[in-house]
C-alpha atoms as a PDB file:
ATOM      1  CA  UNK A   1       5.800-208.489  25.178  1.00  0.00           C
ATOM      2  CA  UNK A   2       7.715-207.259  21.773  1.00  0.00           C
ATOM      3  CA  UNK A   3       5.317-204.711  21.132  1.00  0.00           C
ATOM      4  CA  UNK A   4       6.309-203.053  24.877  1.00  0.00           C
ATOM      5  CA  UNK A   5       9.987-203.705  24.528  1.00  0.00           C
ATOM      6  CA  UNK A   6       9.814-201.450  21.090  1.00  0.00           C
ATOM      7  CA  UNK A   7       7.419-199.218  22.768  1.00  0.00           C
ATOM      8  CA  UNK A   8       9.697-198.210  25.706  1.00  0.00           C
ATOM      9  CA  UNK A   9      13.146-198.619  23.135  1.00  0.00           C
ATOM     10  CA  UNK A  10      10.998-195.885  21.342  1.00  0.00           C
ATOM     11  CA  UNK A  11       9.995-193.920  24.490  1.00  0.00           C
ATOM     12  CA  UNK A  12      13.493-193.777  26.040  1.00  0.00           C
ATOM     13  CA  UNK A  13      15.231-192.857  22.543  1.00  0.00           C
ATOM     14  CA  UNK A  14      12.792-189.345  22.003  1.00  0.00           C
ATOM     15  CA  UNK A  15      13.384-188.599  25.499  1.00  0.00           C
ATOM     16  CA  UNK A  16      17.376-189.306  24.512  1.00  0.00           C
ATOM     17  CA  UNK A  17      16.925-186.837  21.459  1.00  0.00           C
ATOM     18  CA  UNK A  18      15.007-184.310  23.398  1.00  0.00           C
ATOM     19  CA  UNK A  19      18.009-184.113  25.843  1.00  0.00           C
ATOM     20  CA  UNK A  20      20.563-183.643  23.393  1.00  0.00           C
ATOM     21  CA  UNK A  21      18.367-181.118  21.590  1.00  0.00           C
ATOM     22  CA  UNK A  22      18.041-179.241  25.163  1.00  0.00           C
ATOM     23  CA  UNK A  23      21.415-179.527  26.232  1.00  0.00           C
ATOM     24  CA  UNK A  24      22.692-177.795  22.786  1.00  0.00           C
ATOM     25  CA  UNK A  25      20.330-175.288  22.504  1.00  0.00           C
ATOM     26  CA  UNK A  26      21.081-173.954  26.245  1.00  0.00           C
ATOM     27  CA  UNK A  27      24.684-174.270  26.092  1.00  0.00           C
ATOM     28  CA  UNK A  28      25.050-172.667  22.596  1.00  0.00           C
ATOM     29  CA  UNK A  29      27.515-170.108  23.644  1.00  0.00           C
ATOM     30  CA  UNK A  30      29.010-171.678  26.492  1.00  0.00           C
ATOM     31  CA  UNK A  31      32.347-173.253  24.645  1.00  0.00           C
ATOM     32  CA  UNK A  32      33.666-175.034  27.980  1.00  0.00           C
ATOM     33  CA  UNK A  33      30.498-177.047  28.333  1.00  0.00           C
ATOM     34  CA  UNK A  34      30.154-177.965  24.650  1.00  0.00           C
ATOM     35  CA  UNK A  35      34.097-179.025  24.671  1.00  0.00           C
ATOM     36  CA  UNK A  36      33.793-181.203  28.073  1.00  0.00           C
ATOM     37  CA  UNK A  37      30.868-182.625  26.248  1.00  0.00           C
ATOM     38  CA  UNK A  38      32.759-183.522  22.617  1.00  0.00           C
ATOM     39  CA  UNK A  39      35.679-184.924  24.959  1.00  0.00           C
ATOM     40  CA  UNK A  40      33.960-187.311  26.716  1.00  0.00           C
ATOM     41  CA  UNK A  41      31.942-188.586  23.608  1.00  0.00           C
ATOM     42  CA  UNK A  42      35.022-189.131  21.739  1.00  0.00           C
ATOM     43  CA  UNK A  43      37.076-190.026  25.019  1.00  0.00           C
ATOM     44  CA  UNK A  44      40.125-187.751  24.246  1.00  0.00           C
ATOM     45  CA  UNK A  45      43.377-188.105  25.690  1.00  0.00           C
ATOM     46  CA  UNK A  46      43.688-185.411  28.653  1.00  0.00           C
ATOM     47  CA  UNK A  47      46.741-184.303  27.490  1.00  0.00           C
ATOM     48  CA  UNK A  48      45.807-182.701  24.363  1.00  0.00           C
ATOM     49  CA  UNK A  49      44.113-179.324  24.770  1.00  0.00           C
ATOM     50  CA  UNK A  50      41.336-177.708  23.158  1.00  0.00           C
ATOM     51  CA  UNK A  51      42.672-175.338  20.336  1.00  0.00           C
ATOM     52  CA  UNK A  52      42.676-171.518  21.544  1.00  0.00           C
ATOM     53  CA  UNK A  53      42.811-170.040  18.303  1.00  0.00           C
ATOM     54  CA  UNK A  54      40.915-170.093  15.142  1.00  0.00           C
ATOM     55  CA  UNK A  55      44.481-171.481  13.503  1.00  0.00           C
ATOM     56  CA  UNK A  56      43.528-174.534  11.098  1.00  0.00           C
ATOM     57  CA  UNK A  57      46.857-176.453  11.598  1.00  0.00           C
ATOM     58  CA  UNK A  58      46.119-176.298  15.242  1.00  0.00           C
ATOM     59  CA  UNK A  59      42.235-177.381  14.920  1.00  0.00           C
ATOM     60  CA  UNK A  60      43.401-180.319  12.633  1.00  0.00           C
ATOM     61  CA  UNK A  61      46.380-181.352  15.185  1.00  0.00           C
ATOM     62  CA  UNK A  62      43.336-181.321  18.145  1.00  0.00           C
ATOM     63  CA  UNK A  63      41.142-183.527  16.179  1.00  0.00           C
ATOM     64  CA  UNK A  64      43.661-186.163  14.656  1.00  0.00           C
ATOM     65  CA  UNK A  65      44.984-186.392  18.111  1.00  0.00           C
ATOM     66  CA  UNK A  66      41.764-186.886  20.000  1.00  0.00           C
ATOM     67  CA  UNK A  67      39.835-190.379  20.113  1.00  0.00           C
ATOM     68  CA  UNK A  68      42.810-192.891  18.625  1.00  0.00           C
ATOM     69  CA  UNK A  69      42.954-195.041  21.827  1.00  0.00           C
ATOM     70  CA  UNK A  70      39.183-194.440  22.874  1.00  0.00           C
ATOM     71  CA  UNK A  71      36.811-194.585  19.375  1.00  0.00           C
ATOM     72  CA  UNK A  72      36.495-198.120  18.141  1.00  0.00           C
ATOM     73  CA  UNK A  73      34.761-196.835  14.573  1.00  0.00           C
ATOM     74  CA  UNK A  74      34.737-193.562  14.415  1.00  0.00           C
ATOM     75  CA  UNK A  75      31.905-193.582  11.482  1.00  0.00           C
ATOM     76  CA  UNK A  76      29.929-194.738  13.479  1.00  0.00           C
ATOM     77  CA  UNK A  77      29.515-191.859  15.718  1.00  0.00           C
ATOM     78  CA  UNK A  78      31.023-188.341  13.999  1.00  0.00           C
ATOM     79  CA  UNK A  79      28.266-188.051  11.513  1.00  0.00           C
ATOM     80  CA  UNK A  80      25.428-187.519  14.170  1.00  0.00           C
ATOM     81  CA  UNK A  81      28.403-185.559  16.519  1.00  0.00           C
ATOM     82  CA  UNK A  82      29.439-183.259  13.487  1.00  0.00           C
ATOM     83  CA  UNK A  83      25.360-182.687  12.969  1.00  0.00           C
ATOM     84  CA  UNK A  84      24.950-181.531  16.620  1.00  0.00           C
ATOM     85  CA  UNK A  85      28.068-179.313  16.385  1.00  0.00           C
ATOM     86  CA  UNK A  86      26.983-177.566  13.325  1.00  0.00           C
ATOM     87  CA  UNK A  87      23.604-176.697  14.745  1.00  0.00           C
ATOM     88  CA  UNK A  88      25.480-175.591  17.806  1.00  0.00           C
ATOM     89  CA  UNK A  89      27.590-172.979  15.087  1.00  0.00           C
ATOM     90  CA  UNK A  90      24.199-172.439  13.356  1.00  0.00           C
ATOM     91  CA  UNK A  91      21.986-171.552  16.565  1.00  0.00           C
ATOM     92  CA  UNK A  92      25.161-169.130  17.698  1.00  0.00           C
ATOM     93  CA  UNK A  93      24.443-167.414  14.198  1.00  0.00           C
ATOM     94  CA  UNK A  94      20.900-167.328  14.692  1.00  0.00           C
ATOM     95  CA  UNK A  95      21.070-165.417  17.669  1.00  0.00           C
ATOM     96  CA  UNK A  96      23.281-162.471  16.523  1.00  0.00           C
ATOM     97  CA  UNK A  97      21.128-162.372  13.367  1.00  0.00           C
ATOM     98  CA  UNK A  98      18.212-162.157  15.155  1.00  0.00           C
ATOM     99  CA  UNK A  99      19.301-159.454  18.047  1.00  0.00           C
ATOM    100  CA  UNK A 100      20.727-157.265  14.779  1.00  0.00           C
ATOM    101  CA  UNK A 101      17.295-157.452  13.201  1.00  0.00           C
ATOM    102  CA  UNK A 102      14.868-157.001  16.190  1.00  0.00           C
ATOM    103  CA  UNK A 103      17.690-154.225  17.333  1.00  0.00           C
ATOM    104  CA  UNK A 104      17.255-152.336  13.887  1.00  0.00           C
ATOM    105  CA  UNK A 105      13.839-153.004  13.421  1.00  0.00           C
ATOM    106  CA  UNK A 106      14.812-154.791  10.126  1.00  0.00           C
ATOM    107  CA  UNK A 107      11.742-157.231   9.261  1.00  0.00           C
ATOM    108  CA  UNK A 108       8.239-156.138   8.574  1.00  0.00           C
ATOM    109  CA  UNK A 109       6.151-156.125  10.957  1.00  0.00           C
ATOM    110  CA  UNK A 110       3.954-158.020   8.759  1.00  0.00           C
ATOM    111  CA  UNK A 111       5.986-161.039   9.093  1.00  0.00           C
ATOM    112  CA  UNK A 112       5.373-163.646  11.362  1.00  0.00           C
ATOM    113  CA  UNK A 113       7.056-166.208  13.044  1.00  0.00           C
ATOM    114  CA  UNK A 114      10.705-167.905  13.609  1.00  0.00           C
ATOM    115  CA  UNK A 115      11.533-164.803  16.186  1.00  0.00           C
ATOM    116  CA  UNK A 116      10.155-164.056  19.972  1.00  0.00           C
ATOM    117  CA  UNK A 117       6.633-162.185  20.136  1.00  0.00           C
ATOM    118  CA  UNK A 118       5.417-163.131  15.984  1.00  0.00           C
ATOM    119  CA  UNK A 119       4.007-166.645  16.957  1.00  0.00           C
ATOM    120  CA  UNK A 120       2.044-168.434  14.138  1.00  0.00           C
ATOM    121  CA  UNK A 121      -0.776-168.231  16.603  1.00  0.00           C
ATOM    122  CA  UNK A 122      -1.078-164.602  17.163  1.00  0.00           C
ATOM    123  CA  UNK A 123      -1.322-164.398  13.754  1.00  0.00           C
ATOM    124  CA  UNK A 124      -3.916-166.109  13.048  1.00  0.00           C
ATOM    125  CA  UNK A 125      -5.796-164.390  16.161  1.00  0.00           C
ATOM    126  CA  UNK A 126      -5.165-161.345  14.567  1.00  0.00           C
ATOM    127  CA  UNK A 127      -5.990-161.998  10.789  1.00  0.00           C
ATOM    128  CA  UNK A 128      -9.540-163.629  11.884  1.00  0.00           C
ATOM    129  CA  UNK A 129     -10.428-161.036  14.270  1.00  0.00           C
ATOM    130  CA  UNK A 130      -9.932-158.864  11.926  1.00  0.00           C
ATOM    131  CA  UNK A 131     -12.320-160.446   9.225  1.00  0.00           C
ATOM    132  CA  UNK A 132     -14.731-160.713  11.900  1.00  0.00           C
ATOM    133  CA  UNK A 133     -14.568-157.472  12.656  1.00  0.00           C
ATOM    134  CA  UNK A 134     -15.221-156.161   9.425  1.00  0.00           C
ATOM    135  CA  UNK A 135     -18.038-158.560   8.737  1.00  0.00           C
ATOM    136  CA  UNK A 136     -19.643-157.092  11.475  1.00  0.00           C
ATOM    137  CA  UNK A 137     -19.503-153.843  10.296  1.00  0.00           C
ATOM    138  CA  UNK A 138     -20.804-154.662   7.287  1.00  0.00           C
ATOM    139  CA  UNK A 139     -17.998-154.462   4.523  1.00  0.00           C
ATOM    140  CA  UNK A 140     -16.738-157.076   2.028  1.00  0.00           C
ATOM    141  CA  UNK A 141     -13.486-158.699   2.244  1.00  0.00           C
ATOM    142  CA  UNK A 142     -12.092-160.822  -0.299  1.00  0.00           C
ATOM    143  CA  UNK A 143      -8.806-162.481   0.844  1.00  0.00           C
ATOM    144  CA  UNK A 144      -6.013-164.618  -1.269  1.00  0.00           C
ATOM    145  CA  UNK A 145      -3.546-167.121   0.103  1.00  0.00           C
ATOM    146  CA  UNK A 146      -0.610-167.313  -1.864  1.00  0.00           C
ATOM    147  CA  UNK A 147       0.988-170.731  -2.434  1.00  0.00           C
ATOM    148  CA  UNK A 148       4.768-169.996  -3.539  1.00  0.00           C
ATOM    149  CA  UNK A 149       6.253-172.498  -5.879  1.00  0.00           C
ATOM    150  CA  UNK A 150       8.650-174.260  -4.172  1.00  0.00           C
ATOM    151  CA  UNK A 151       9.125-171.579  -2.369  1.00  0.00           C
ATOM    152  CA  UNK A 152      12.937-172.576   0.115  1.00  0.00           C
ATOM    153  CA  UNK A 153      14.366-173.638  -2.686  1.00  0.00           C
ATOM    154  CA  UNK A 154      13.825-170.797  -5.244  1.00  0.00           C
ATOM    155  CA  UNK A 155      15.995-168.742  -3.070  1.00  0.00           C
ATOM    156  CA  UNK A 156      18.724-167.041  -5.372  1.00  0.00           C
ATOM    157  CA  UNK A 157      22.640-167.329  -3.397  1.00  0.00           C
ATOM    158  CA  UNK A 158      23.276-164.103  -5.037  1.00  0.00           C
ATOM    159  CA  UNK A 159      20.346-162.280  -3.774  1.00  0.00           C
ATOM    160  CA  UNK A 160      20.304-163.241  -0.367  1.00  0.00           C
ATOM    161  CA  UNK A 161      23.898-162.616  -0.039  1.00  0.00           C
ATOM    162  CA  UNK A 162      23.132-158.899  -1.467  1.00  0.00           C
ATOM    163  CA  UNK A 163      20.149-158.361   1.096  1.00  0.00           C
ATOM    164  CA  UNK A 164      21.674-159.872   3.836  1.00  0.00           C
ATOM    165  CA  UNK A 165      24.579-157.049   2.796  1.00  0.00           C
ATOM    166  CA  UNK A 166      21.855-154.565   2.788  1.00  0.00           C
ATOM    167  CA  UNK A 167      20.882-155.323   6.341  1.00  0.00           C
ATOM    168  CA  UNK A 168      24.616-154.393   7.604  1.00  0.00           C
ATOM    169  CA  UNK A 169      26.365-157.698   7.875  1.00  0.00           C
ATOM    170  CA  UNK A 170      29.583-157.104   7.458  1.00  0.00           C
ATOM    171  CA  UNK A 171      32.116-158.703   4.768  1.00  0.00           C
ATOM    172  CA  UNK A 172      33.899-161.131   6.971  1.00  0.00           C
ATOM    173  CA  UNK A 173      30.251-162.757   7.950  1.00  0.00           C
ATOM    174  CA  UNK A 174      29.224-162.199   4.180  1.00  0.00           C
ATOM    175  CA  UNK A 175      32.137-164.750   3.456  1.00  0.00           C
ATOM    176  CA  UNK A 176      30.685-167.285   5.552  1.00  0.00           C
ATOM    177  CA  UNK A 177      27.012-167.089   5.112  1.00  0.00           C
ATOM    178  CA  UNK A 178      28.683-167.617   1.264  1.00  0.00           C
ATOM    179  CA  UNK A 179      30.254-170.556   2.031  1.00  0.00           C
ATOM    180  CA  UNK A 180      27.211-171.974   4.317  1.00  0.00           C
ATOM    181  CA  UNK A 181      25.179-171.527   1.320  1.00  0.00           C
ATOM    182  CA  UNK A 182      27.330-172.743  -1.614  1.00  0.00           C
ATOM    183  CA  UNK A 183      29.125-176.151  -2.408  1.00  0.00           C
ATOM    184  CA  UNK A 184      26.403-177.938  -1.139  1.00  0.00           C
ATOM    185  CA  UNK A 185      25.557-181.208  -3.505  1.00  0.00           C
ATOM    186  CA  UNK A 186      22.255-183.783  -4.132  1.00  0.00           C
ATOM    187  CA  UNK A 187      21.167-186.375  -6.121  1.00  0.00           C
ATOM    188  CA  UNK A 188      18.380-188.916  -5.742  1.00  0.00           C
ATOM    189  CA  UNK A 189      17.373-192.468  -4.731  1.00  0.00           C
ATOM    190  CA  UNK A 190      15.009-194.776  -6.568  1.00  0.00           C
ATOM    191  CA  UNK A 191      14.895-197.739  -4.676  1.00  0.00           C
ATOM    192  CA  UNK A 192      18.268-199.427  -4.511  1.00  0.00           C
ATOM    193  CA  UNK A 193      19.793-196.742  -6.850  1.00  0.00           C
ATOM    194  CA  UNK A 194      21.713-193.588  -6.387  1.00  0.00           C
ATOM    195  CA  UNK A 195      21.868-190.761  -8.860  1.00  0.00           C
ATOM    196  CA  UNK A 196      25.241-188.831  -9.263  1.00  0.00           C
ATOM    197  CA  UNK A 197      25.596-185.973  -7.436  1.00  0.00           C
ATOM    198  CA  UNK A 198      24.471-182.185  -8.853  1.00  0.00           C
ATOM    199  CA  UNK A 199      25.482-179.156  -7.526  1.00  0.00           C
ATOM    200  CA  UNK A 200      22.496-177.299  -5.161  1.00  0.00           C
ATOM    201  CA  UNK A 201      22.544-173.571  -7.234  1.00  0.00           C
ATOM    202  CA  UNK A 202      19.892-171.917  -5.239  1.00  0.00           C
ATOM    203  CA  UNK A 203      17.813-172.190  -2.098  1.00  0.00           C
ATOM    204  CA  UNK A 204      18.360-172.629   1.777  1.00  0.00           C
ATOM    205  CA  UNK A 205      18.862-175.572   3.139  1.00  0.00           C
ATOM    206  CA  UNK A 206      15.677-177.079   4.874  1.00  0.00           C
ATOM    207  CA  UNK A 207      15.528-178.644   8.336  1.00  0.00           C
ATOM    208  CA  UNK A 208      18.377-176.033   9.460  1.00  0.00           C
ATOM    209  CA  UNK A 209      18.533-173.725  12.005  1.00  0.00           C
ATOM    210  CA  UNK A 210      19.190-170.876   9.715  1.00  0.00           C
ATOM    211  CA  UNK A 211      17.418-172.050   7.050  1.00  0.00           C
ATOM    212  CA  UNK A 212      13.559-170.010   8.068  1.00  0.00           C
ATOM    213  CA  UNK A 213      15.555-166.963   8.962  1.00  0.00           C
ATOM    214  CA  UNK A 214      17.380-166.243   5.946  1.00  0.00           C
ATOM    215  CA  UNK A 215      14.258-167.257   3.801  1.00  0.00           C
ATOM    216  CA  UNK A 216      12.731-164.245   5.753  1.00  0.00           C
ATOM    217  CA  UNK A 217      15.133-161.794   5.370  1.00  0.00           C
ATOM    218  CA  UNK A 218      15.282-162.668   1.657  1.00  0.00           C
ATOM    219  CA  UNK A 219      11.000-162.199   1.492  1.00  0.00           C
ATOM    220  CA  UNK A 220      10.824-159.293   3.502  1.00  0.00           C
ATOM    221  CA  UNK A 221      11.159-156.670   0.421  1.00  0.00           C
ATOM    222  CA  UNK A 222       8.008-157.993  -0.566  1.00  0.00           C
ATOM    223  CA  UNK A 223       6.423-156.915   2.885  1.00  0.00           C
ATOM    224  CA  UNK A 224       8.235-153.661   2.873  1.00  0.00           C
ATOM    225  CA  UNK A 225       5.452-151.927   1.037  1.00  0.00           C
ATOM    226  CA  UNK A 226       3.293-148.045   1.320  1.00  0.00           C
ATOM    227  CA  UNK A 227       0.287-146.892   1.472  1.00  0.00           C
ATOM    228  CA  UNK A 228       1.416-146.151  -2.545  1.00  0.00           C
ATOM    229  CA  UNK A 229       2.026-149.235  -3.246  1.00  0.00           C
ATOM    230  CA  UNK A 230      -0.805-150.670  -2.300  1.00  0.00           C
ATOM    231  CA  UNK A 231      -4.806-149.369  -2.907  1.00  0.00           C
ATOM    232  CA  UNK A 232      -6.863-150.682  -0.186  1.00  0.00           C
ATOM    233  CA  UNK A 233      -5.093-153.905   0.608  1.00  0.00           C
ATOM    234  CA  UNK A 234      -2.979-155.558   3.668  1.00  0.00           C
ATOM    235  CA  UNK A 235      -0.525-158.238   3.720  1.00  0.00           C
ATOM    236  CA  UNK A 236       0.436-160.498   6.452  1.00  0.00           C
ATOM    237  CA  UNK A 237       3.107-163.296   6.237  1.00  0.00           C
ATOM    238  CA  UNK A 238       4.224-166.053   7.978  1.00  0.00           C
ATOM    239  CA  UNK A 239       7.401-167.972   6.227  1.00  0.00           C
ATOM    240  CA  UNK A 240       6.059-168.862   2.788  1.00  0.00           C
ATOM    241  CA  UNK A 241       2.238-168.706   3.633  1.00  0.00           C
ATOM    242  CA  UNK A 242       1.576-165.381   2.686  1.00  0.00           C
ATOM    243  CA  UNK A 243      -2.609-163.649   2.703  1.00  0.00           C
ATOM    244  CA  UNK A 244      -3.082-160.759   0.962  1.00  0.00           C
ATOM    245  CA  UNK A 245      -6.995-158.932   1.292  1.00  0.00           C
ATOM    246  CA  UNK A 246      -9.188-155.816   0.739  1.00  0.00           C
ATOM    247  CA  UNK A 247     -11.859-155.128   1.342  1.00  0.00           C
ATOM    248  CA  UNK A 248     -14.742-152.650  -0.137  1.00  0.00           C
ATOM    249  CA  UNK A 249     -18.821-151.699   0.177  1.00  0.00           C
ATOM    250  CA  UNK A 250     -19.351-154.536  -2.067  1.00  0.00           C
ATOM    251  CA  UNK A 251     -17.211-157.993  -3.495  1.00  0.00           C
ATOM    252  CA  UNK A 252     -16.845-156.680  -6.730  1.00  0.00           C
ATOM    253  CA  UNK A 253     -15.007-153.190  -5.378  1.00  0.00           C
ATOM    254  CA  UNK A 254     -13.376-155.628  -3.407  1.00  0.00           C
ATOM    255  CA  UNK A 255     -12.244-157.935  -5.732  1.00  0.00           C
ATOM    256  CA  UNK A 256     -10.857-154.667  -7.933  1.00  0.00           C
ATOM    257  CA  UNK A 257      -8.986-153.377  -5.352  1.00  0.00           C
ATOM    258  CA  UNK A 258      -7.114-157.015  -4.650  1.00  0.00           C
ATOM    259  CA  UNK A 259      -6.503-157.893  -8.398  1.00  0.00           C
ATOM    260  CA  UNK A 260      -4.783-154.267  -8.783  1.00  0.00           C
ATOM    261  CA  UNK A 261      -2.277-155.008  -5.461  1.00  0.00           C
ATOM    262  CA  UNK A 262      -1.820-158.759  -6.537  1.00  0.00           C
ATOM    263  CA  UNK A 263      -0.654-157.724  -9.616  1.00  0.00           C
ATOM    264  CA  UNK A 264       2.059-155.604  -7.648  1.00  0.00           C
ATOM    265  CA  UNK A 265       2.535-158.178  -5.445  1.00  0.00           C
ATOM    266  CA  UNK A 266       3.462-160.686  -8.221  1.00  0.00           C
ATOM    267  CA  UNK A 267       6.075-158.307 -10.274  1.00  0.00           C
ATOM    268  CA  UNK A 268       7.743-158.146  -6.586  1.00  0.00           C
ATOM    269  CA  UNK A 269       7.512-161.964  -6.717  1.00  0.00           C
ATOM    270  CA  UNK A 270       9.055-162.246 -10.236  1.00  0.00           C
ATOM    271  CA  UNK A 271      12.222-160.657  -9.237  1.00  0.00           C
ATOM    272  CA  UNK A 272      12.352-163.078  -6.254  1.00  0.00           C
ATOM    273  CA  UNK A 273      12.427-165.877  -8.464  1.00  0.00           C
ATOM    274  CA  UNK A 274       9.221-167.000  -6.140  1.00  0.00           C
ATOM    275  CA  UNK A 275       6.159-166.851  -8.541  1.00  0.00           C
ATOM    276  CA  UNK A 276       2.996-168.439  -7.536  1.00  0.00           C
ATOM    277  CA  UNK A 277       0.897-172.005  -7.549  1.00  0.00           C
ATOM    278  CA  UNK A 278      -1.772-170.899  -9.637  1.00  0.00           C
ATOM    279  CA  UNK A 279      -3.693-174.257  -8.885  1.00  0.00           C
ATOM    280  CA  UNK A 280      -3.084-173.910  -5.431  1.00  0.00           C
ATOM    281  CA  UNK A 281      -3.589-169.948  -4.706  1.00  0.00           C
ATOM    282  CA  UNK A 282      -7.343-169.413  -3.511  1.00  0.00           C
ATOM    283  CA  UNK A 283      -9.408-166.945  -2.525  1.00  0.00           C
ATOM    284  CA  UNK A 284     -12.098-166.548   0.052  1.00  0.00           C
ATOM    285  CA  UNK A 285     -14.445-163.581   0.251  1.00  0.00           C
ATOM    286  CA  UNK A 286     -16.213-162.905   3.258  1.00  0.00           C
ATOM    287  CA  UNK A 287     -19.864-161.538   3.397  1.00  0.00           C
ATOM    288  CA  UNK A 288     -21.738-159.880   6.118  1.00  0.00           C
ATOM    289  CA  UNK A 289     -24.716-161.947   7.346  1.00  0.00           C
ATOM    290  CA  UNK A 290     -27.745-161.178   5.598  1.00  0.00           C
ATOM    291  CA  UNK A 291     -26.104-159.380   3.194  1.00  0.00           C
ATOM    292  CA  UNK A 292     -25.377-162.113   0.770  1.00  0.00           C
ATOM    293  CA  UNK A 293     -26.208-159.346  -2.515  1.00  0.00           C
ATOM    294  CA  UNK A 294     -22.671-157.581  -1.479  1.00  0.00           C
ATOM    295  CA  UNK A 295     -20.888-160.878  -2.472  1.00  0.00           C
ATOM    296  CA  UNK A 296     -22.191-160.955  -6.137  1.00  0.00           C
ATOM    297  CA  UNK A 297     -18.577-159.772  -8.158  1.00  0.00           C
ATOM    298  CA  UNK A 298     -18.225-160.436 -11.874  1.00  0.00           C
ATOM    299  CA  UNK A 299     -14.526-160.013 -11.955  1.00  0.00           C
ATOM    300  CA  UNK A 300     -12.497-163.023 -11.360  1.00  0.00           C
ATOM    301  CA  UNK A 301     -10.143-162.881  -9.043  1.00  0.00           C
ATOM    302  CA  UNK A 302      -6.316-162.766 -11.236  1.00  0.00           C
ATOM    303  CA  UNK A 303      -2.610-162.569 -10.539  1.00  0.00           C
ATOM    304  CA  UNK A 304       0.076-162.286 -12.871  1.00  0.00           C
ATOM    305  CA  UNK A 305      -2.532-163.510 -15.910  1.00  0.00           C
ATOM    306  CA  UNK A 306      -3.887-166.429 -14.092  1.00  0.00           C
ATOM    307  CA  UNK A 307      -7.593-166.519 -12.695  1.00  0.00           C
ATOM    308  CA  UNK A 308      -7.799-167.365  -8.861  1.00  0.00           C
ATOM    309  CA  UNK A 309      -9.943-170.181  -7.477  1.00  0.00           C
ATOM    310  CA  UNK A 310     -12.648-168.918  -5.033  1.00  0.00           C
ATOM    311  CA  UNK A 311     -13.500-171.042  -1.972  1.00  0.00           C
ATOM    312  CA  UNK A 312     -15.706-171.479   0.723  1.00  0.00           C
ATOM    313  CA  UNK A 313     -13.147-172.820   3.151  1.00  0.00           C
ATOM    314  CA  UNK A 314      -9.107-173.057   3.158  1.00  0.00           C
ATOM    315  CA  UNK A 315      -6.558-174.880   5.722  1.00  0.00           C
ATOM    316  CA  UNK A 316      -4.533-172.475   7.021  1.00  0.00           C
ATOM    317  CA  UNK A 317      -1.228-173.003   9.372  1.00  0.00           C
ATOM    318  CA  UNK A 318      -2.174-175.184  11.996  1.00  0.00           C
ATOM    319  CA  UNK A 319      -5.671-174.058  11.632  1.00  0.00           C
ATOM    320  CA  UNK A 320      -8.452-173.836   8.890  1.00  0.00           C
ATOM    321  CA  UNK A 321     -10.837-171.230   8.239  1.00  0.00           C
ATOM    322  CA  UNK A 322     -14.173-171.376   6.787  1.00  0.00           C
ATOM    323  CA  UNK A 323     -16.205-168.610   5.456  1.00  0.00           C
END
């Protein structure tokens, strides 16, 4: 009997944080809807109106003025209402960043995912089709995965402030993406015990909104690369999962060709502040069928003066691949 009470509790509170979720990300720009919406949660007095302007004495004077008869502890309920309203904000900037980079044609079209049409899923359609493809035709293709050290939060402030000023955004939204990004504070818990605080000096804040775009738009150098820059490889991207192959007649013209581009590849990863998992990078190479001679190589596979594990099989976003 307990276990289908907490069952159903569970059931009917997902379905409770799905409609929020819905309800938010619909009404994003509609202001009337999300202000009927914060004045019935905190029961407002009619009489006091939403603020018109962006004027802080007059946002303070709504807020101090709303709730007092209606909110028994207020605790209690801003911290989840002032997380909803911030991804409200947060989805609004999404969108305009978005439209300005898909209008522009400002990410690489090697980058996948977090904007409409670059699904993780076509991706990986695409990237094993490909290998397919060029197994049946009987060439060699040796592939890395890069694993990025702690990738989200290696992001430098500075940096992404000076590409995101690069794309065109102008100095008024420069201020704020400075102070979304900065002032931010954490510590840590072991068990009962909290740490003092410490100021956050670099990254993007996970489990945002924002948070996958920016780290994008602060990659996406990396992605921007020629036919000079590279020999005979091709990179594809999705977040901080990033492949990187070439192929050749045989693995070890393969294998030359991939350790010459990863090597570019890593100097552009240096001066992201995003080097590599050594331990964690691996490569696959991918034979023809009954052609197994083409996959003899005696170079190693390196990057940035570390030698590459090679695998038979790898998991892979939401999928795995095997060779």
């Amino acid at each position: 009997m307990k276990a289908d009470f907490v069952q159903k509790k569970r059931s009917v509170e997902r379905l409770i944080r799905h409609g929020k979720t819905e309800f938010f990300r619909r009404n994003a720009t509609d202001s009337r809807k999300i202000w009927a919406v914060l004045g019935r949660l905190l029961k407002k007095d009619h009489q006091v109106k939403a603020p018109n302007q962006l004027d802080p004495n007059s946002i303070n004077y709504h807020y101090v003025h709303m709730g007092q008869h209606g909110v028994p502890h207020p605790p209690a309920i801003l911290p989840a209402l002032l997380n909803n309203v911030s991804k409200v904000f947060e989805k609004t900037v999404q969108t305009q960043l978005l439209k300005h980079l898909q209008r522009y044609l400002l990410l690489s079209s090697r980058q996948s995912g977090f904007r409409s049409g670059h699904p993780c899923e076509s991706l990986l359609l695409k990237i094993t089709e490909k290998w397919k493809k060029s197994m049946d035709a009987g060439v060699v293709t040796a592939v890395a995965f890069l694993d990025l050290r702690k990738a989200f939060d290696s992001v430098s402030h500075l940096t992404l402030l000076q590409k995101l000023q690069a794309i065109g955004v102008d100095t008024a939204a420069l201020t704020w993406f400075h102070s979304y990004l900065t002032a931010r504070t954490q510590c840590v818990r072991t068990e009962t015990r909290l740490s003092d605080t410490l100021p956050t000096t670099s990254g993007v804040p996970q489990g945002t909104v924002l948070g996958p775009i920016l780290f994008s738009i602060y990659i996406n150098q990396m992605l921007q690369l020629s036919s000079a820059d590279l020999a005979r490889c091709d990179v594809e991207c999705f977040a901080d999962d990033t492949t990187v192959e070439a192929s050749g007649k045989t693995a070890e013209e393969a294998v030359v060709s991939l350790n010459a581009d990863l090597e570019r590849l890593g100097l552009k990863l240096t001066a992201l502040r995003l080097p590599i998992k050594p331990a964690k990078t691996k490569v696959i190479i991918f034979v023809p069928l009954r052609s197994k001679k083409k996959g003899e190589h005696k170079t190693p596979v390196t990057m940035s003066g570390a030698t590459i594990q090679e695998v038979n099989g790898i998991k892979l976003p939401q999928s795995s691949r095997r060779r």
